[in-house]
Protein backbone atom coordinates (compact mmCIF):
# COMPACT_ATOMS: atom_id res chain seq x y z
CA UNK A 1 -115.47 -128.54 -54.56
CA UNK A 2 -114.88 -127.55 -50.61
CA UNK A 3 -114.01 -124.06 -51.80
CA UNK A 4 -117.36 -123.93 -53.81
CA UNK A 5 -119.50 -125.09 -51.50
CA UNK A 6 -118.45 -122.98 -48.37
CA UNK A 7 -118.67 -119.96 -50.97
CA UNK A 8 -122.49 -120.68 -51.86
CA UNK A 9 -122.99 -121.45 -48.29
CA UNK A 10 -121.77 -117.76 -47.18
CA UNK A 11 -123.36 -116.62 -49.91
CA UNK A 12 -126.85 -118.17 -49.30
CA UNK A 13 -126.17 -116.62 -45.85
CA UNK A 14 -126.27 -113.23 -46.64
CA UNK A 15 -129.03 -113.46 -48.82
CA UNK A 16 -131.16 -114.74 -45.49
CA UNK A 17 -129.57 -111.83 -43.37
CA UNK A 18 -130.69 -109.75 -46.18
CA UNK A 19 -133.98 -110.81 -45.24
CA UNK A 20 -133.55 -110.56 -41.61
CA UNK A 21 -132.63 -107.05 -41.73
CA UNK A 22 -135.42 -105.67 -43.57
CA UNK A 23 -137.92 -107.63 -41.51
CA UNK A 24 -136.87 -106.85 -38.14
CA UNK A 25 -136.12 -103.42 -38.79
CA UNK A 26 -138.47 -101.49 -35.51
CA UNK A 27 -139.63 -105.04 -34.07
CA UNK A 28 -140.54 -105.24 -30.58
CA UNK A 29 -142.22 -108.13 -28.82
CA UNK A 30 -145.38 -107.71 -30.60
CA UNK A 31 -143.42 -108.71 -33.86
CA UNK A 32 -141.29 -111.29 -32.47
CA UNK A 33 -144.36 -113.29 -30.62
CA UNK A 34 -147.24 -112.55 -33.55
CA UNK A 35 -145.74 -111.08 -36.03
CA UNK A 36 -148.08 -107.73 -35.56
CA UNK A 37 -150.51 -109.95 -37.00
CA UNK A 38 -149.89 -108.98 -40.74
CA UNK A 39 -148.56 -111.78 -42.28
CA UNK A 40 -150.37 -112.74 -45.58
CA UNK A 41 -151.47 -115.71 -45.50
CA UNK A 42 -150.02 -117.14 -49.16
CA UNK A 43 -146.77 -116.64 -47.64
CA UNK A 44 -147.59 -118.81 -44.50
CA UNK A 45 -148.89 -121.60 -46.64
CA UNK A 46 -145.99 -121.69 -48.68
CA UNK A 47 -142.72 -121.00 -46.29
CA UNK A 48 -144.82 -123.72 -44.18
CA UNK A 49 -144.24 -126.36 -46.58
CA UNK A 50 -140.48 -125.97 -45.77
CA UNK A 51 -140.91 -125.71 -42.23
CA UNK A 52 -143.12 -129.34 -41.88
CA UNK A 53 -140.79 -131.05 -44.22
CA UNK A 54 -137.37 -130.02 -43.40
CA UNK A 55 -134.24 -132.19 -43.04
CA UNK A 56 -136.31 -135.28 -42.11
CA UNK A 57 -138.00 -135.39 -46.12
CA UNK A 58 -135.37 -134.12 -47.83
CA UNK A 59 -132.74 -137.30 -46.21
CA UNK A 60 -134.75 -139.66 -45.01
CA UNK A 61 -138.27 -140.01 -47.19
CA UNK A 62 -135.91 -140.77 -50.10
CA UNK A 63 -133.80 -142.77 -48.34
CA UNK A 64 -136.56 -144.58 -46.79
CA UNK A 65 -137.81 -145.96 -50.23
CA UNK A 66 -135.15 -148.35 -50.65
CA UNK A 67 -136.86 -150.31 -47.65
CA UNK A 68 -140.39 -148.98 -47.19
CA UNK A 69 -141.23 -147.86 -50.90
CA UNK A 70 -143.89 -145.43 -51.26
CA UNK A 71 -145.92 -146.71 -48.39
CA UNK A 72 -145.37 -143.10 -46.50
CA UNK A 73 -147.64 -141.71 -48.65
CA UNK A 74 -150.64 -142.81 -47.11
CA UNK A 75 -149.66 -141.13 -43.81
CA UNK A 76 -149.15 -137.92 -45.96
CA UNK A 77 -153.61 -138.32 -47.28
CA UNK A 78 -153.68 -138.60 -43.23
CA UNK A 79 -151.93 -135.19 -43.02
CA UNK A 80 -154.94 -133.94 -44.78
CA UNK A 81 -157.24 -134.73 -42.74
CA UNK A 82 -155.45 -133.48 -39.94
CA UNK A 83 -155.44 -130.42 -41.52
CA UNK A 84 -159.09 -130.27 -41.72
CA UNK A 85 -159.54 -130.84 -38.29
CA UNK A 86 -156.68 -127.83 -37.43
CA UNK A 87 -158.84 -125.41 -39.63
CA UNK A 88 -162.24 -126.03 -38.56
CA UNK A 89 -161.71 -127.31 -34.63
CA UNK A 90 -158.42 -125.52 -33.15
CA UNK A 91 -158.14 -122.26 -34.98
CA UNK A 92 -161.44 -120.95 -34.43
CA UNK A 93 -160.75 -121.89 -30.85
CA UNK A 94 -157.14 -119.79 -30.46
CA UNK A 95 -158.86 -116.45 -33.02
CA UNK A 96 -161.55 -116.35 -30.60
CA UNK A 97 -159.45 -116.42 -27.37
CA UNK A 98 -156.56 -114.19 -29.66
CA UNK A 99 -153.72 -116.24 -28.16
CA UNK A 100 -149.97 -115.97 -28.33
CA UNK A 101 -148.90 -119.24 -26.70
CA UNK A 102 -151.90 -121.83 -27.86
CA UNK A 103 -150.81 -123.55 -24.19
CA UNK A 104 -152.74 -120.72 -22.29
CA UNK A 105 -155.94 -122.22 -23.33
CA UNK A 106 -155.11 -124.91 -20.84
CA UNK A 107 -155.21 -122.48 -18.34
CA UNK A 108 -158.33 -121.13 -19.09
CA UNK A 109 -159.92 -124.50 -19.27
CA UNK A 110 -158.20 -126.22 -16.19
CA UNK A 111 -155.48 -124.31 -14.16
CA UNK A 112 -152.02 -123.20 -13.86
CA UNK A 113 -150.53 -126.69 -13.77
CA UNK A 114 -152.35 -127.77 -16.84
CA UNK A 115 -150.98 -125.27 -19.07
CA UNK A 116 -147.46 -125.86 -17.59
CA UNK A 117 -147.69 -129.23 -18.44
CA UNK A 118 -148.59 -128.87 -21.80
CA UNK A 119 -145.96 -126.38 -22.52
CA UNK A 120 -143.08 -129.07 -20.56
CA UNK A 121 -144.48 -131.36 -23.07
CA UNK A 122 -144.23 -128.81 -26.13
CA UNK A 123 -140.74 -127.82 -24.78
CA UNK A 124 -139.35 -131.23 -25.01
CA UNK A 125 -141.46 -132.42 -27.52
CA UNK A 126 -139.90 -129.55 -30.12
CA UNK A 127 -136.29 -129.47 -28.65
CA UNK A 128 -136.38 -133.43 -29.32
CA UNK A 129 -137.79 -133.11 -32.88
CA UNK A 130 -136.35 -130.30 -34.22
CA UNK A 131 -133.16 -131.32 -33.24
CA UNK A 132 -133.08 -134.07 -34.34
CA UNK A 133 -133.89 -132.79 -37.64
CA UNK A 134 -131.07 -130.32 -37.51
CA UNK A 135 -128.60 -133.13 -36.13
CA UNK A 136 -129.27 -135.10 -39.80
CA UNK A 137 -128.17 -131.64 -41.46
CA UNK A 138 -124.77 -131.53 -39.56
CA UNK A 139 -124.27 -135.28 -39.86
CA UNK A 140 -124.45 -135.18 -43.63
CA UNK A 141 -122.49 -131.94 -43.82
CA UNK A 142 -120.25 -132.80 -41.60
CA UNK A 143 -119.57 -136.45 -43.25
CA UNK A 144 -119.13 -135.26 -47.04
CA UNK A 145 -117.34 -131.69 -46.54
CA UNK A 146 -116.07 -130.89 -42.88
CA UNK A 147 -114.38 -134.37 -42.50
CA UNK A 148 -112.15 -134.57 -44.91
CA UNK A 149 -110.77 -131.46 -43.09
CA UNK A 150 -110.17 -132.63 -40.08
CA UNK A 151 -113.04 -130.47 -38.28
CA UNK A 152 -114.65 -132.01 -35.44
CA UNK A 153 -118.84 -132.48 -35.51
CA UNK A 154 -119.47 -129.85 -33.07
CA UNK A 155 -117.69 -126.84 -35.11
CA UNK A 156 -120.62 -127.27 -37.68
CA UNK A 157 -123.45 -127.55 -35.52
CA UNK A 158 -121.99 -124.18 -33.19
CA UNK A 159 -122.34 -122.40 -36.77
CA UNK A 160 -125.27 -122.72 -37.58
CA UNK A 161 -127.04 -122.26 -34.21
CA UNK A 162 -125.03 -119.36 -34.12
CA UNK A 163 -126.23 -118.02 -37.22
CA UNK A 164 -129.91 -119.02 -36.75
CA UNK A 165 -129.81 -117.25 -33.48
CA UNK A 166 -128.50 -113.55 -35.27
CA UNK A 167 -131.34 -113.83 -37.75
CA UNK A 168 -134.05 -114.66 -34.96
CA UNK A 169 -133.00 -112.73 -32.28
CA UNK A 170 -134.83 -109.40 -32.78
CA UNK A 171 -137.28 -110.17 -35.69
CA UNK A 172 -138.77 -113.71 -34.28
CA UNK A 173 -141.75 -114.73 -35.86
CA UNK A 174 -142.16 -111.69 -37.99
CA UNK A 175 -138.75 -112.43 -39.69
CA UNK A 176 -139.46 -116.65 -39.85
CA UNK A 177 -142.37 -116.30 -41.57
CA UNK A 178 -140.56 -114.41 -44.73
CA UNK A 179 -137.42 -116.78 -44.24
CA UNK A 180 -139.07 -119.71 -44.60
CA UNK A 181 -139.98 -118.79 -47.86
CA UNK A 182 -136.09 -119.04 -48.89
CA UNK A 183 -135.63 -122.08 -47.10
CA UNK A 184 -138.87 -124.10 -48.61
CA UNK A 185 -137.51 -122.71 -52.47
CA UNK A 186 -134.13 -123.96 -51.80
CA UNK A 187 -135.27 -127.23 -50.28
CA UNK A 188 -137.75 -127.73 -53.76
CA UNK A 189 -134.98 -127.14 -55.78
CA UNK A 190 -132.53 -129.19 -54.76
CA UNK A 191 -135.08 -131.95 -55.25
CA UNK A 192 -135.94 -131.01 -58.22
CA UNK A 193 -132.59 -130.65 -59.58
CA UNK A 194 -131.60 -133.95 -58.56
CA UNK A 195 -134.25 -135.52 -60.18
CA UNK A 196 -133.68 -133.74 -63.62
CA UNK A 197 -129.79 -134.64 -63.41
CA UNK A 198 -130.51 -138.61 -62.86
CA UNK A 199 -133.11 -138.84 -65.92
CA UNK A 200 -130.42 -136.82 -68.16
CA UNK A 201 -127.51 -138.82 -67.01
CA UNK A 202 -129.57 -142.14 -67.65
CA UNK A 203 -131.46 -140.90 -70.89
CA UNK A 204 -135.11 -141.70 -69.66
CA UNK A 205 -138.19 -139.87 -69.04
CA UNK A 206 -139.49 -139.41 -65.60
CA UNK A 207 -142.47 -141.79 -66.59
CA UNK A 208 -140.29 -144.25 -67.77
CA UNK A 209 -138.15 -143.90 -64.22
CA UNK A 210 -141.20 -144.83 -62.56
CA UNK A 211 -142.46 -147.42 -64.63
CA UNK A 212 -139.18 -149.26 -64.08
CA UNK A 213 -139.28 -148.57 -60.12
CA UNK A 214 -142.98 -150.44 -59.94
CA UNK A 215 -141.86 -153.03 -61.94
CA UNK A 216 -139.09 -153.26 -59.17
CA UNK A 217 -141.49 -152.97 -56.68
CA UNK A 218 -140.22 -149.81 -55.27
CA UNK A 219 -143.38 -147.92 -55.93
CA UNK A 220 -145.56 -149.44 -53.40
CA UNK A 221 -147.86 -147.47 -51.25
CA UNK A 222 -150.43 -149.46 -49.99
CA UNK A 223 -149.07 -151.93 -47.35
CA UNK A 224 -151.90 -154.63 -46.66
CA UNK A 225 -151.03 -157.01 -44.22
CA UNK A 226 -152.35 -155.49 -41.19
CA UNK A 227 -150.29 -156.39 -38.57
CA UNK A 228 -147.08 -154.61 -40.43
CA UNK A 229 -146.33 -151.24 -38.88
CA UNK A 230 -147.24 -149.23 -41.85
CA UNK A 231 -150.48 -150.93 -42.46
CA UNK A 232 -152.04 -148.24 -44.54
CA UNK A 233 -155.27 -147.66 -42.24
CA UNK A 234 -152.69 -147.06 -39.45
CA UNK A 235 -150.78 -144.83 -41.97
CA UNK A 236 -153.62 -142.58 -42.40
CA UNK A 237 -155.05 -142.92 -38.98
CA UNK A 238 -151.36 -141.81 -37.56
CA UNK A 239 -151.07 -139.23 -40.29
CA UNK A 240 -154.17 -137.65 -39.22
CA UNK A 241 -153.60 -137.97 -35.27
CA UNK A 242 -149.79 -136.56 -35.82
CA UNK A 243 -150.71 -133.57 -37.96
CA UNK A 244 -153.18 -132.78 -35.02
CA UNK A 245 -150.99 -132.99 -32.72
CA UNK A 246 -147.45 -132.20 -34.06
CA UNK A 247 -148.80 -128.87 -36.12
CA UNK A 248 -151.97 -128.15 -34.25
CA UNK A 249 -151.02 -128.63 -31.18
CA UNK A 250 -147.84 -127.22 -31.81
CA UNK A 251 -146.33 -123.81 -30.78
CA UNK A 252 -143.87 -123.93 -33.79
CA UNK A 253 -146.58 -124.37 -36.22
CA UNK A 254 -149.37 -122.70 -34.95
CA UNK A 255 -147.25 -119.53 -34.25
CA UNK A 256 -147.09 -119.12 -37.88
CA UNK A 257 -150.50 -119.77 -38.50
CA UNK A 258 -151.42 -116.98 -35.91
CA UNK A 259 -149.78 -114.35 -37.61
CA UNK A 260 -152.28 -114.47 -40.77
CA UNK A 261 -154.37 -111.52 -40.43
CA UNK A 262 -157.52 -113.33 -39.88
CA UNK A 263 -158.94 -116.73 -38.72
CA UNK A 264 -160.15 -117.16 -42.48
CA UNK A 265 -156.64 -116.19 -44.17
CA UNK A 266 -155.05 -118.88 -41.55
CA UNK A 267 -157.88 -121.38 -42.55
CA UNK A 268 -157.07 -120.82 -46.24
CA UNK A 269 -153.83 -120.95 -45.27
CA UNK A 270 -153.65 -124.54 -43.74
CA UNK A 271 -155.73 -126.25 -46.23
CA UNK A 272 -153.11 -124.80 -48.73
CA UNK A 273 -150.31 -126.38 -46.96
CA UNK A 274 -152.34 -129.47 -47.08
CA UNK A 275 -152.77 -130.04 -50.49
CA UNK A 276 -149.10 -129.22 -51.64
CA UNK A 277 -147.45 -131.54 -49.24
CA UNK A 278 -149.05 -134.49 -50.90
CA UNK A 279 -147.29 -132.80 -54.23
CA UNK A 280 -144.10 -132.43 -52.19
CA UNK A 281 -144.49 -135.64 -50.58
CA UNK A 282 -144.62 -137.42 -54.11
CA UNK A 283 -141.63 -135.19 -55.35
CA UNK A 284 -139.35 -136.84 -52.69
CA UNK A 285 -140.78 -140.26 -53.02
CA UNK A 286 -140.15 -139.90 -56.43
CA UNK A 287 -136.31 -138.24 -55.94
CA UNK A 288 -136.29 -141.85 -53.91
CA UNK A 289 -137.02 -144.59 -56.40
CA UNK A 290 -134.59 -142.30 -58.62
CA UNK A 291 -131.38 -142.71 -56.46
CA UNK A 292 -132.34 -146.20 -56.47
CA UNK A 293 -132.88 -146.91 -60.42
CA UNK A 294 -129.71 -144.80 -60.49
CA UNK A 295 -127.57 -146.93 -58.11
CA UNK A 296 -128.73 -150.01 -59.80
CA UNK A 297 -128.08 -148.81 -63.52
CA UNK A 298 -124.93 -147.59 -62.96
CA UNK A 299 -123.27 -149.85 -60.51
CA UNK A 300 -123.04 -147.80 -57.50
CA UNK A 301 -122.37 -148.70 -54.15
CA UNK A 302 -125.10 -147.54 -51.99
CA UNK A 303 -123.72 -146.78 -48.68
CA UNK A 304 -124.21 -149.52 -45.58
CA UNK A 305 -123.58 -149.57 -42.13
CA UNK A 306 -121.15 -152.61 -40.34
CA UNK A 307 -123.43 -155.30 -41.07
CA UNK A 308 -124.06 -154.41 -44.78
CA UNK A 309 -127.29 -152.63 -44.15
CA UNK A 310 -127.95 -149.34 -46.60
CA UNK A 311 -128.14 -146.63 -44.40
CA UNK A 312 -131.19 -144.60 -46.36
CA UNK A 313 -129.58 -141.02 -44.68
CA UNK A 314 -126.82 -141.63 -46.66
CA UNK A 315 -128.22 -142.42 -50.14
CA UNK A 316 -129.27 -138.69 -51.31
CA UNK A 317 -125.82 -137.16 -50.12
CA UNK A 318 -123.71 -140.09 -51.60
CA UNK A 319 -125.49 -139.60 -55.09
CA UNK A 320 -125.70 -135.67 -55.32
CA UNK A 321 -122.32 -135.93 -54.89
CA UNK A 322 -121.07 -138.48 -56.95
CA UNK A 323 -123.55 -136.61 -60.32
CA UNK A 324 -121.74 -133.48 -60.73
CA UNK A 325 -120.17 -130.38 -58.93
CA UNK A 326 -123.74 -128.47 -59.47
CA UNK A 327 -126.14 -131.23 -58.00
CA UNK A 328 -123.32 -131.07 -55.04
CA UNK A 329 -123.77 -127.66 -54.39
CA UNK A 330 -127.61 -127.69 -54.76
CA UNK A 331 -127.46 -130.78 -52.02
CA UNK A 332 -125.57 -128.61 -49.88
CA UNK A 333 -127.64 -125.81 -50.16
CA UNK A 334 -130.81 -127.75 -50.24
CA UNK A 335 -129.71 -129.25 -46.39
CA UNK A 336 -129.01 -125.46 -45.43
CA UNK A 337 -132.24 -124.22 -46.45
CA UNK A 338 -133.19 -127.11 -44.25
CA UNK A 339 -131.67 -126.88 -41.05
CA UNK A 340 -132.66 -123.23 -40.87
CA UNK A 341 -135.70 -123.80 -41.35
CA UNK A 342 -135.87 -126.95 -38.81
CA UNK A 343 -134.57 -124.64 -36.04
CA UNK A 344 -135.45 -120.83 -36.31
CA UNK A 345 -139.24 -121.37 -35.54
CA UNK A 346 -138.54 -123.44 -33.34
CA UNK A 347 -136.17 -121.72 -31.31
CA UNK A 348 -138.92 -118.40 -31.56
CA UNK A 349 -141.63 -120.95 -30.32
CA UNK A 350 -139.69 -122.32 -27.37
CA UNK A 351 -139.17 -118.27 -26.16
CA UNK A 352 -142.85 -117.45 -26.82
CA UNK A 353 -143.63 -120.98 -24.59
CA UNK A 354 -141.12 -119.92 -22.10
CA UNK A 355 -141.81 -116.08 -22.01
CA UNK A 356 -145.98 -116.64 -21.54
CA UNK A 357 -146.66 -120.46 -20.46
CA UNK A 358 -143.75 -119.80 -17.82
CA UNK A 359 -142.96 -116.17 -17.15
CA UNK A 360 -146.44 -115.12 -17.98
CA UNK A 361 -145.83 -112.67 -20.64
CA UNK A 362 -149.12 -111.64 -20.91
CA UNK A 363 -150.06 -110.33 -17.14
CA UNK A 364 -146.85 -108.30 -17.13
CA UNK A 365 -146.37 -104.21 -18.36
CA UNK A 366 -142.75 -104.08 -17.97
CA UNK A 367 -142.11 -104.01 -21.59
CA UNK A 368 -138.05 -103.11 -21.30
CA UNK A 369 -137.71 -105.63 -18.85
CA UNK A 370 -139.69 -108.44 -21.04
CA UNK A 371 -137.35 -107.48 -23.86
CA UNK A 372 -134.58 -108.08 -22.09
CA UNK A 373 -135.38 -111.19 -20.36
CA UNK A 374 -137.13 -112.57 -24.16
CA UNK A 375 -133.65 -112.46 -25.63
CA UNK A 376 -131.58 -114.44 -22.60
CA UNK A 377 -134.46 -116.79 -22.59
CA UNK A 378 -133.79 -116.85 -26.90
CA UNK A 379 -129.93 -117.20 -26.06
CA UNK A 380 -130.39 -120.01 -23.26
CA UNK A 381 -132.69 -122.04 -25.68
CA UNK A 382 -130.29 -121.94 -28.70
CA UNK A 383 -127.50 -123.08 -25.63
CA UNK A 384 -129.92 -126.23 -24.64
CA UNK A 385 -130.59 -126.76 -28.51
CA UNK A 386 -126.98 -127.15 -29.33
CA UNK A 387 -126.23 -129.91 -26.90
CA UNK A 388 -128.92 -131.68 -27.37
CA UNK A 389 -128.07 -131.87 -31.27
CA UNK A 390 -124.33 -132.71 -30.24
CA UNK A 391 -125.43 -135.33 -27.30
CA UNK A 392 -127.27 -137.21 -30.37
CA UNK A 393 -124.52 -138.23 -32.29
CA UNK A 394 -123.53 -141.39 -30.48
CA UNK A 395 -127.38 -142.69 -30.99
CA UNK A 396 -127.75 -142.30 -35.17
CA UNK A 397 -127.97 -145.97 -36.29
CA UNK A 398 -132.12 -145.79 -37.68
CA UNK A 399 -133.83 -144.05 -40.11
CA UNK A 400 -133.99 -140.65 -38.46
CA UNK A 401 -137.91 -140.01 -39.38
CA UNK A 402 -138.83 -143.29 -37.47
CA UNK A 403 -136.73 -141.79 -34.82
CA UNK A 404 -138.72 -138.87 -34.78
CA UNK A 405 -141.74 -140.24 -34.65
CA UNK A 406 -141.25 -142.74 -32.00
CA UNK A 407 -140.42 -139.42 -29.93
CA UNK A 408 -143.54 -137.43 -31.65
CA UNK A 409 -145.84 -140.49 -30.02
CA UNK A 410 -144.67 -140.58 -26.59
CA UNK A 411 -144.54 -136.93 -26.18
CA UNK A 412 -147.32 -135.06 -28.27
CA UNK A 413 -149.67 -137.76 -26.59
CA UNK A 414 -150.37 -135.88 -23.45
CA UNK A 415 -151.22 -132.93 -25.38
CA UNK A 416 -153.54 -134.76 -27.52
CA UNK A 417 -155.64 -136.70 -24.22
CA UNK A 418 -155.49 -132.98 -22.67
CA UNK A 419 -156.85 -130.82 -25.55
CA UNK A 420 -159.52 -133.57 -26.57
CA UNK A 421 -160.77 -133.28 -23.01
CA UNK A 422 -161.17 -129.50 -22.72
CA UNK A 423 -162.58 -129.47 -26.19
CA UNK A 424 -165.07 -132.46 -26.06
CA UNK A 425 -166.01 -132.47 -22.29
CA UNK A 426 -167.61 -129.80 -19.90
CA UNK A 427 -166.32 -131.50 -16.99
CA UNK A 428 -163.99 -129.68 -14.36
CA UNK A 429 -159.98 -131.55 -14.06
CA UNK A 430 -158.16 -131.74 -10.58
CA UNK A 431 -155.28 -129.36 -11.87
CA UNK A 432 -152.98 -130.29 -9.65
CA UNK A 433 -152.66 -133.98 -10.41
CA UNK A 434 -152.80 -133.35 -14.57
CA UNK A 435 -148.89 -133.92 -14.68
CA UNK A 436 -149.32 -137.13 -12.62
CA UNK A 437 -151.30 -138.32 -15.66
CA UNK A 438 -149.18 -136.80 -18.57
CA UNK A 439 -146.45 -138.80 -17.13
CA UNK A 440 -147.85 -142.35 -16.37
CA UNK A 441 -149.80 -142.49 -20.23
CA UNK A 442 -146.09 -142.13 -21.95
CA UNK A 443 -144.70 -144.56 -20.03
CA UNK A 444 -147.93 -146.84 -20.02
CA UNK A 445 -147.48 -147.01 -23.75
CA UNK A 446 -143.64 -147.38 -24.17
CA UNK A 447 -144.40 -150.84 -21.79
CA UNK A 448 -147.07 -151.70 -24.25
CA UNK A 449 -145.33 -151.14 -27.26
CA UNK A 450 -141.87 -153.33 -26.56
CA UNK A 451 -144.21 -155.92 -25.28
CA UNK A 452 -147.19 -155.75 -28.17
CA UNK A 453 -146.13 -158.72 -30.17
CA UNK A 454 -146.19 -160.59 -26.99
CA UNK A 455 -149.17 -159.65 -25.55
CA UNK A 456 -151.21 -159.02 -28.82
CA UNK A 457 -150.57 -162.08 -30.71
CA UNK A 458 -147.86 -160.36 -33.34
CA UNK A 459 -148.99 -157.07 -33.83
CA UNK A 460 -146.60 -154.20 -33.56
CA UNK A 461 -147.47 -150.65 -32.63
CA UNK A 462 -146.35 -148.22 -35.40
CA UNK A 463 -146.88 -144.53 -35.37
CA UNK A 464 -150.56 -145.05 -34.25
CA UNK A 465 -148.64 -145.49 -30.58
CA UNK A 466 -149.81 -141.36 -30.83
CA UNK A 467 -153.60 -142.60 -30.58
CA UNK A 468 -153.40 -144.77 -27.85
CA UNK A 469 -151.43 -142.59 -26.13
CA UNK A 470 -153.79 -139.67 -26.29
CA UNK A 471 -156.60 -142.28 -25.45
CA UNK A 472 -154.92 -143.24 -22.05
CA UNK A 473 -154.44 -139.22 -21.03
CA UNK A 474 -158.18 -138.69 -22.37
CA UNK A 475 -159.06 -141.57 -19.41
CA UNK A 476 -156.85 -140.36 -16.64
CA UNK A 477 -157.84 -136.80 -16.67
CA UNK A 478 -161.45 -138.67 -16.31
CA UNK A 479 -160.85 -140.28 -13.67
CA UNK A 480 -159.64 -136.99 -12.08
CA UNK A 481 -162.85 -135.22 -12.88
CA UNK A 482 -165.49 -134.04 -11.43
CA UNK A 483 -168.79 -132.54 -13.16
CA UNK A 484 -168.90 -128.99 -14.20
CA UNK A 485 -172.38 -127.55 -15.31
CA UNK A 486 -170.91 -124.39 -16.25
CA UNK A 487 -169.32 -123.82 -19.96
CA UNK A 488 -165.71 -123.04 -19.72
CA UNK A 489 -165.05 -122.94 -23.21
């Protein structure tokens, strides 16, 4: 099966290089960093979907059922109204000021230390995030194929940010936007797939599956008891506040966005994305409560951790292997699609961040000499990306997408106090102490969240952490203001 696998793997491969090469064929900077602005805006909306959803859905929202049911669904009705809010608020706002980095707008609206806060914030924000969704696609990989062959964890994860780096490097954006497509159909189908091969190996109809899952209570989604971390209202209110902040306050996402050829193809294009995640959202939920009916039917042994704990990373791998050769190599292919997608836009937004929030792309003429310095800047990212998906491994003993967001609301909180500000208030920061503030609220909230239960009589902090965090910023850069008659939006 080995011998299969690594076959469909190379072949997958040059099927994306195909891609790559007639995307980036003449691409300069302008295609790299926007994407000549000529991306249509179907595409976006679509290769998007892959892009948001990655290697965190396709592991750990099925996994996740077997302890949280469905109850991530109402954070995925919160992504739509973030979405909203991204097409009618912040894209308007980066069209009319025709940005490349959506960071420079703190400039505009503050000062120099402002934006380089924000983009510090982005920087880390993304490198944690994203690789720590690649990390779950060399940890499964690694534990069901390179293993048994005696390779060591790193050889996997040097591959592949090898290979993403080739198929960025000249293209960028332009050639992401048309990848991502691939990676989102590959992702789908591998869920899909799944699905189809559990209902034929068990005789049943996919009603019937999930008539059995409610009546085993696995089909849950609305978690009442408000002081429970995924309280619905705080499920929506987070899902709302992260989509805000995690796509449009985002670099990664927002790149993509600004490459539609207009402000109303990138509108059309977001509420798109909006309405099929809940689709997509369901389809993995769904691809959840069948590994479980599965494992139960049949007899087998979910994987656990040293104390006897199912380890919900592990559930989708153990199955697609276990079903057939074919659901194997889907799996396999399925993870691909999402690592690549988890890391090329990412690695394209942290050079654009770099190359204007940093270097300041945009007040230079030298256009050999940006060139040059874009790509070492590319190559030194992919360097930092690497070890921080190899210093990881140690840490892996949680759900990774509660991992990820317990980064998401420590770090995208900053950005969400600072943009709120400059959108909602007139009133003239004290640039130079703005970093002062975007690192006390972080740690403000970390203290309040490990001590919530004691201070607040139970209640825990979930995801909605995000919130409070942007709340605190909103305050501090306050309380470094002064009043500014004049509009500076």
């Amino acid at each position: 099966m080995e011998t299969t696998i690594i076959i469909c793997f190379l072949c997958y491969t040059l099927l994306l290089f195909g891609i790559t090469f007639l995307t980036s064929r003449k691409a300069g900077n302008d295609a790299f960093f926007r994407g000549n602005r000529k991306s249509p805006w179907f595409v976006v909306a679509y290769g998007m979907v892959g892009a948001s959803l990655s290697g965190v859905t396709f592991m750990s929202v099925p996994g996740g059922v077997y302890y949280g049911q469905f109850t991530y669904m109402p954070m995925v009705f919160g992504y739509v109204l973030g979405y909203a809010v991204i097409a009618l608020i912040l894209l308007p706002l980066y069209y009319k000021k025709n940005l490349t980095s959506i960071y420079v707008y703190l400039d505009q609206r503050f000062g120099g230390s402002s934006e380089k806060t924000g983009a510090l914030f982005f920087i880390i924000s993304r490198l944690l995030g994203s690789a720590l969704r690649m990390y779950l696609v060399v940890f499964v990989l690694y534990e069901f194929v390179f293993r048994s062959w005696g390779i060591p964890f790193w050889v996997p994860a040097v591959v592949f940010i090898a290979l993403i780096l080739l198929y960025t490097f000249r293209g960028g954006i332009k050639t992401v936007v048309w990848t991502d497509m691939l990676q989102t159909t590959f992702l789908l189908l591998a869920a899909v797939i799944t699905v189809v091969a559990i209902l034929r190996t068990l005789d049943i109809s996919y009603i019937e599956l999930l008539r059995r899952s409610a009546e085993d209570g696995y089909t849950k989604i609305w978690e009442t008891d408000p002081a429970a971390p995924k309280y619905y209202w705080k499920q929506i209110l987070a899902g709302a506040f992260i989509t805000i902040t995690m796509t449009g306050l985002d670099q990664d996402m927002m790149q993509k966005n600004l490459t539609c050829k207009s402000l109303r193809d990138a509108q059309k294009n977001v509420m798109t994305s909006s309405l099929l995640f809940i689709i997509v959202n369901l389809l993995f939920l769904s691809l959840g409560a069948a590994l479980i009916y599965y494992a139960q039917t049949t007899g087998f042994a979910l994987p656990t951790d040293a104390s006897g704990r199912v380890v919900g990373d592990k559930v989708f791998p153990s199955i697609a292997f276990s079903l057939n050769q074919f659901t194997a190599v889907v799996f396999v292919l399925g993870m691909v699609a999402a690592g690549y997608s988890s890391a090329d836009g990412t690695l394209t937004a942290l050079t654009t961040t770099f190359c204007y929030d940093f270097l300041h792309f945009d007040r230079r003429d030298d256009t050999s000499r940006e060139l040059r310095t874009r790509r070492l800047v590319h190559v030194g990212f992919a360097v930092v990306y690497l070890l921080v998906i190899i210093a990881f491994r140690p840490f892996h003993n949680q759900s990774l997408i509660d991992t990820l967001f317990d980064v998401a609301g420590f770090t995208y909180g900053p950005l969400l106090g600072m943009y709120a500000f400059g959108l909602f208030t007139q009133r003239e920061v004290r640039d130079r102490w703005v970093p002062l503030v975007a690192v006390i609220c972080p740690v403000l909230c970390y203290i309040l969240k490990m001590n919530s239960e004691a201070w607040l009589m139970g209640y825990r902090f979930g995801f909605e952490i995000l919130l409070v965090n942007g709340l605190l910023t909103f305050v501090g850069l306050l309380l470094i203001s002064k009043r500014n008659n004049a509009n500076q939006q």
